[in-house]
Protein backbone atom coordinates (compact mmCIF):
# COMPACT_ATOMS: atom_id res chain seq x y z
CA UNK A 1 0.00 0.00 0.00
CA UNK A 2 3.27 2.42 -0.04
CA UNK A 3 3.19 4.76 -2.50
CA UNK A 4 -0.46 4.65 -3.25
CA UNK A 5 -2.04 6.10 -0.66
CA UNK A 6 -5.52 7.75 -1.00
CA UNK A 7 -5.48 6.63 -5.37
CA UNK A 8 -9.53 6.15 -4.77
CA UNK A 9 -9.88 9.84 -3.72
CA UNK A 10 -8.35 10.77 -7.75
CA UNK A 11 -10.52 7.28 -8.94
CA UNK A 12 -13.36 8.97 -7.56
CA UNK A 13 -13.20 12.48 -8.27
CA UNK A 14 -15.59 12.52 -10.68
CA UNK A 15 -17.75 9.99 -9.93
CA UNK A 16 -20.36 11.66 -8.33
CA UNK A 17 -21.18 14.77 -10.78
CA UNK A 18 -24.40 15.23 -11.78
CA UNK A 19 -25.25 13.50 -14.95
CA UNK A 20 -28.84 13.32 -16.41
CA UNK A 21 -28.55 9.75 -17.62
CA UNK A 22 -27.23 8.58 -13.94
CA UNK A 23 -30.85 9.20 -12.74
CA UNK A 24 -33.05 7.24 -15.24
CA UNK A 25 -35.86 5.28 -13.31
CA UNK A 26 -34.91 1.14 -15.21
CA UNK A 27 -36.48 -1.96 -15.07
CA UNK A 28 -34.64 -4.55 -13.84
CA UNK A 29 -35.64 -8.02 -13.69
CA UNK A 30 -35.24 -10.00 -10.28
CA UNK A 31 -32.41 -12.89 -10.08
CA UNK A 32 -35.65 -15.68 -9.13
CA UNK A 33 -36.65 -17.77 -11.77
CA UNK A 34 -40.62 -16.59 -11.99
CA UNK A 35 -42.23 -16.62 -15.73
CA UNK A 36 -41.77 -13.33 -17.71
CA UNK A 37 -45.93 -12.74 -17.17
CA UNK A 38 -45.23 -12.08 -13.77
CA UNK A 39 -44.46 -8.85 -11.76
CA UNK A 40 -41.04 -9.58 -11.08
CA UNK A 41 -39.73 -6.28 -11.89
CA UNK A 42 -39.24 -3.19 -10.14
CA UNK A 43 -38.07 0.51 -10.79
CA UNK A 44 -34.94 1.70 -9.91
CA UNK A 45 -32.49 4.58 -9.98
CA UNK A 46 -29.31 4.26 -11.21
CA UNK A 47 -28.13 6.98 -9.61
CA UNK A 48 -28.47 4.83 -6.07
CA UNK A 49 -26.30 2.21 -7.66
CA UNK A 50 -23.11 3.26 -5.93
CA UNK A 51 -19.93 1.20 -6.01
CA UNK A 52 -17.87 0.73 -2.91
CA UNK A 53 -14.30 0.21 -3.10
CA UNK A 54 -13.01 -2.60 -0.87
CA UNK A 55 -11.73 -1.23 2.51
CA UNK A 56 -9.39 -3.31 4.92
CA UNK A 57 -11.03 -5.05 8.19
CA UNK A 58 -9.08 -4.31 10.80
CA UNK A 59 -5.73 -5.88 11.47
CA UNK A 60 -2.36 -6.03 12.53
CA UNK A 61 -1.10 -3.16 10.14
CA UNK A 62 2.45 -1.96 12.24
CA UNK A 63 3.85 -1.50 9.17
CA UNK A 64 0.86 -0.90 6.34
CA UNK A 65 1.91 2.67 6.09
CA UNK A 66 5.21 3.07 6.83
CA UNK A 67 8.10 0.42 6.62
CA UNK A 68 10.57 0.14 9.64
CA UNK A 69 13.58 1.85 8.23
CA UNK A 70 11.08 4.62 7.16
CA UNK A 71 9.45 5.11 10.51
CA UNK A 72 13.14 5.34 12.13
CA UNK A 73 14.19 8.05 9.62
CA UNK A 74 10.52 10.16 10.11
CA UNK A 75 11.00 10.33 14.00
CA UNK A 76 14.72 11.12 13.32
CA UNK A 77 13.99 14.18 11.35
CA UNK A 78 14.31 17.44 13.78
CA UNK A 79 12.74 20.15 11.08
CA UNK A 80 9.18 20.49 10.80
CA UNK A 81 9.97 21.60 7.16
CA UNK A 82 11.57 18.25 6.26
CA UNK A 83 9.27 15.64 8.08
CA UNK A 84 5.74 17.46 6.20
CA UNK A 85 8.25 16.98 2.97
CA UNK A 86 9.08 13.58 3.95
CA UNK A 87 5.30 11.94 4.29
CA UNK A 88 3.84 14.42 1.31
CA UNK A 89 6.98 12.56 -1.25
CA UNK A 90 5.47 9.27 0.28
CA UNK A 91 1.98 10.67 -1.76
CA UNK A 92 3.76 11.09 -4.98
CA UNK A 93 1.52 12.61 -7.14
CA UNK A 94 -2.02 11.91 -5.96
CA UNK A 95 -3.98 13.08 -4.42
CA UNK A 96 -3.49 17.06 -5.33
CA UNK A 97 -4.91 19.66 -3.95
CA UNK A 98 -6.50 20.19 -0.33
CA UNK A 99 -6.72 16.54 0.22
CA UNK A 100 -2.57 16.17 -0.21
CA UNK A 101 -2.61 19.14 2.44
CA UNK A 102 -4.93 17.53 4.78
CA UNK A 103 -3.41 13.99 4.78
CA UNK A 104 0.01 15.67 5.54
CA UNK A 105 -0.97 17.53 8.22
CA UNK A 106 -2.53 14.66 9.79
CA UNK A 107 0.50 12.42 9.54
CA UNK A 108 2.38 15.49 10.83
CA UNK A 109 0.21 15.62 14.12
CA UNK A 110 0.01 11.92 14.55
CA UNK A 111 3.83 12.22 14.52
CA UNK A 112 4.25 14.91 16.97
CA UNK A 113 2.13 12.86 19.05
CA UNK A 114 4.06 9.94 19.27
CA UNK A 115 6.87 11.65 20.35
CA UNK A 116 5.29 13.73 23.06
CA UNK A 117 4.01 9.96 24.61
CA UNK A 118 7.67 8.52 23.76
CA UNK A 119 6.07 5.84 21.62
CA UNK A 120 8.27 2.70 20.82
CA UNK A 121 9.43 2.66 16.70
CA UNK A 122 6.64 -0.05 16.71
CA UNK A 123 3.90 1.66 18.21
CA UNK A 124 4.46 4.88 16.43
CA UNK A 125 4.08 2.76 12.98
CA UNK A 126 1.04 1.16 14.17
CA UNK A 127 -0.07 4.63 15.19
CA UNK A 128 0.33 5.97 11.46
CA UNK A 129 -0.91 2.96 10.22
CA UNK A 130 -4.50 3.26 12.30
CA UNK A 131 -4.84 6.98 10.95
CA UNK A 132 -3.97 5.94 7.69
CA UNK A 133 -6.19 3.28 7.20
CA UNK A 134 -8.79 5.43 8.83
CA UNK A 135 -8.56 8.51 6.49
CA UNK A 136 -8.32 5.99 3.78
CA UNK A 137 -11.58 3.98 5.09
CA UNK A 138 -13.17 7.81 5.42
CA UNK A 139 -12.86 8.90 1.99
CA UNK A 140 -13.53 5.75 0.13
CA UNK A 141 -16.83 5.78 0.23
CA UNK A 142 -20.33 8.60 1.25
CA UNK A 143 -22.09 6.77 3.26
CA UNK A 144 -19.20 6.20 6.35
CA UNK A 145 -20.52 8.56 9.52
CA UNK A 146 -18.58 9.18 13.13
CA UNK A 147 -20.09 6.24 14.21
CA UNK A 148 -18.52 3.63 11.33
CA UNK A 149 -15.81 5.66 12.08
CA UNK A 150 -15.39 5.53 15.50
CA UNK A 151 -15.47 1.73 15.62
CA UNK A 152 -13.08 1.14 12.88
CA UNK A 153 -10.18 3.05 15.01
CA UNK A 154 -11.18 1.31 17.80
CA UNK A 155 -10.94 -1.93 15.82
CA UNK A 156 -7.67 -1.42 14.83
CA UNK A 157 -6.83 -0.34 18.43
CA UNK A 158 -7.94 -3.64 19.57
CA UNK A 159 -5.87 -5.58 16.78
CA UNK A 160 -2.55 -3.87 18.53
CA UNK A 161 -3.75 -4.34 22.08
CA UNK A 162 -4.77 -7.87 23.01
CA UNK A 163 -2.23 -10.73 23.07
CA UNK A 164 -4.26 -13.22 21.17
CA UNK A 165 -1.62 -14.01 18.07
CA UNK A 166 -2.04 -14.36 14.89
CA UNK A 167 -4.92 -11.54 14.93
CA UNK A 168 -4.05 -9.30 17.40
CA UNK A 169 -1.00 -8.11 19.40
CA UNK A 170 -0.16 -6.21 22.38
CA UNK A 171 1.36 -3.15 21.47
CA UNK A 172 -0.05 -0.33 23.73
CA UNK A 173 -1.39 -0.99 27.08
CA UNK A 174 -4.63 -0.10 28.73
CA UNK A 175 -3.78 3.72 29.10
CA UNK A 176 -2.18 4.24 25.60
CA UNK A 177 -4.90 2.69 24.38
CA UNK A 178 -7.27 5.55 26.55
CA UNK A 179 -4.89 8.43 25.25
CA UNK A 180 -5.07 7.73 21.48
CA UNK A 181 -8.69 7.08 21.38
CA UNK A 182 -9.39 10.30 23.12
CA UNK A 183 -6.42 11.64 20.46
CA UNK A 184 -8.22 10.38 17.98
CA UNK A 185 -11.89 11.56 18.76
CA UNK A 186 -9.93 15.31 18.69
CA UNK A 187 -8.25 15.24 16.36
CA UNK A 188 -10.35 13.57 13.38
CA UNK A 189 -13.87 13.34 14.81
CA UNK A 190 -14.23 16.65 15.81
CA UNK A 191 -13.00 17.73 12.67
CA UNK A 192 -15.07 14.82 10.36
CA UNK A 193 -17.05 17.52 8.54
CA UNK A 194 -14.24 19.19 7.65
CA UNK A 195 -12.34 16.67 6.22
CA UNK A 196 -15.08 15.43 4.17
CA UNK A 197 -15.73 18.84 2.88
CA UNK A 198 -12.50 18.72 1.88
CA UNK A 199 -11.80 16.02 0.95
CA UNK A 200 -14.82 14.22 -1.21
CA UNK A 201 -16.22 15.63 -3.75
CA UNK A 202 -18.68 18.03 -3.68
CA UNK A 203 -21.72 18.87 -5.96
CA UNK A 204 -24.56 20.73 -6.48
CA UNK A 205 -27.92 20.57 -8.47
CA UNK A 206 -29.20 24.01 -9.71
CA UNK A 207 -32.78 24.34 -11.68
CA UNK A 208 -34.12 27.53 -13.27
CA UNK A 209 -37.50 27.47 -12.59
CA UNK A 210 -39.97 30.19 -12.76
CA UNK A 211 -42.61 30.29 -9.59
CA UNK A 212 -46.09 31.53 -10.95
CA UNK A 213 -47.48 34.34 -8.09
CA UNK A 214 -50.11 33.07 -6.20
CA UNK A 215 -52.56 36.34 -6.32
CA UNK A 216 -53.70 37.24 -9.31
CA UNK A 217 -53.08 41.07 -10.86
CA UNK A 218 -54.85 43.29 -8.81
CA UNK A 219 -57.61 44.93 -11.34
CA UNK A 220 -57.77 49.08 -11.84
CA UNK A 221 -60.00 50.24 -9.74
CA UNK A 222 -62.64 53.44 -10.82
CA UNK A 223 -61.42 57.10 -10.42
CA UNK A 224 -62.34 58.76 -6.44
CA UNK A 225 -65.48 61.00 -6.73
CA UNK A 226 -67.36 58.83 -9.09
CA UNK A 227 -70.10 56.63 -7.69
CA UNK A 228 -72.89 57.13 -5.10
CA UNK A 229 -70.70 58.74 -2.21
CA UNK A 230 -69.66 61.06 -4.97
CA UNK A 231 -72.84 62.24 -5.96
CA UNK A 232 -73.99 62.85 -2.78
CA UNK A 233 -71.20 65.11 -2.28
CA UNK A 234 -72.02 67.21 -4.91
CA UNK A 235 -75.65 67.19 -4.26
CA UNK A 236 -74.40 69.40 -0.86
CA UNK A 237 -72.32 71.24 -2.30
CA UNK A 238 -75.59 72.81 -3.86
């Protein structure tokens, strides 16, 4: 997964602009085997056909993001300049944009964070790793909320937590485990809307249409002084 991090954000950047023909009502036939007289068919949009791109179940994924060597030269780096240059050459050239800047910057913190807690070479991997995978699992698809979210991290927490080999190992111990769930519910949780502003793509549907007033045109009216009050008027006058 080295070098190709976040391709399905540039697979999918046009994917979801608005195209007349995506919203046809068709008729699709059911997979049973009734007779061709019956109603086996129903309407549906095509628009709601979405494709999801396979995401990872959580694992053991110390190294998924980062190898060894790599993870020993990141925390080595002293400049702030150089490490944000280091894991945005790791992206190549996709994705471009805001979502290059906000992936970097979340590496960045996730970095800074594991060496404020003095996190192991192995533990900060797994670290990256978890927020990569989450980002990754984030802006694959729409439909993922804080919830899908939230348990996702925390699988991946578990996977590096429990000593129960091959599918899970104890890396970080019950209050490591506390600090970077409550790191991660700050740091990308509270800032979910954000991130998928910035880094999904975003469309709009705009229709001209013309609203028809509800009154109707007010009629003219006869002149003042005409009528019965008006000749009345006159009629003391004299």
């Amino acid at each position: 997964m080295n070098g190709n991090a976040f391709d399905s954000i540039a697979f999918n950047a046009n994917k979801y602009e608005i195209d007349i023909k995506n919203y046809f009502v068709t008729r699709q036939e059911d997979d049973s085997t009734q007779s061709d007289t019956s109603d086996s068919q129903t309407d549906q949009y095509l628009a709601c056909k979405g494709v999801k791109l396979p995401t990872a179940e959580p694992h053991i994924c110390t190294w998924d993001y980062l190898t060894k060597p790599e993870v020993i030269h990141l925390m080595g780096i002293k400049s702030k300049r150089l490490k944000r240059n280091f894991i945005e050459g790791k992206l190549h050239k996709k994705p471009k944009g805001l979502p290059r800047i906000i992936f970097r910057e979340l590496m960045y913190s996730v970095t800074k964070f594991c060496t404020s807690a003095s996190y192991t070479v192995e533990q900060t991997g797994a670290l990256l790793s978890q927020f990569y995978l989450t980002h990754l699992f984030f802006t694959s698809v729409l439909d993922v909320g804080p919830e899908k979210l939230y348990e996702y991290f925390k699988g991946l927490q578990m996977c590096h937590s429990l000593p129960f080999p091959p599918h899970s190992i104890k890396l970080f111990n019950l209050e490591q485990i506390k600090n970077n769930m409550v790191y991660f519910c700050k740091l990308y949780l509270r800032n979910l809307p954000l991130v998928r502003f910035l880094c999904l793509p975003n469309f709009s549907l705009c229709a001209q249409h013309r609203v028809q007033p509800d009154v109707a045109p007010r009629k003219k009216g006869k002149k003042k002084g005409k009528g019965k009050k008006g000749k009345k008027a006159k009629r003391n006058d004299l």
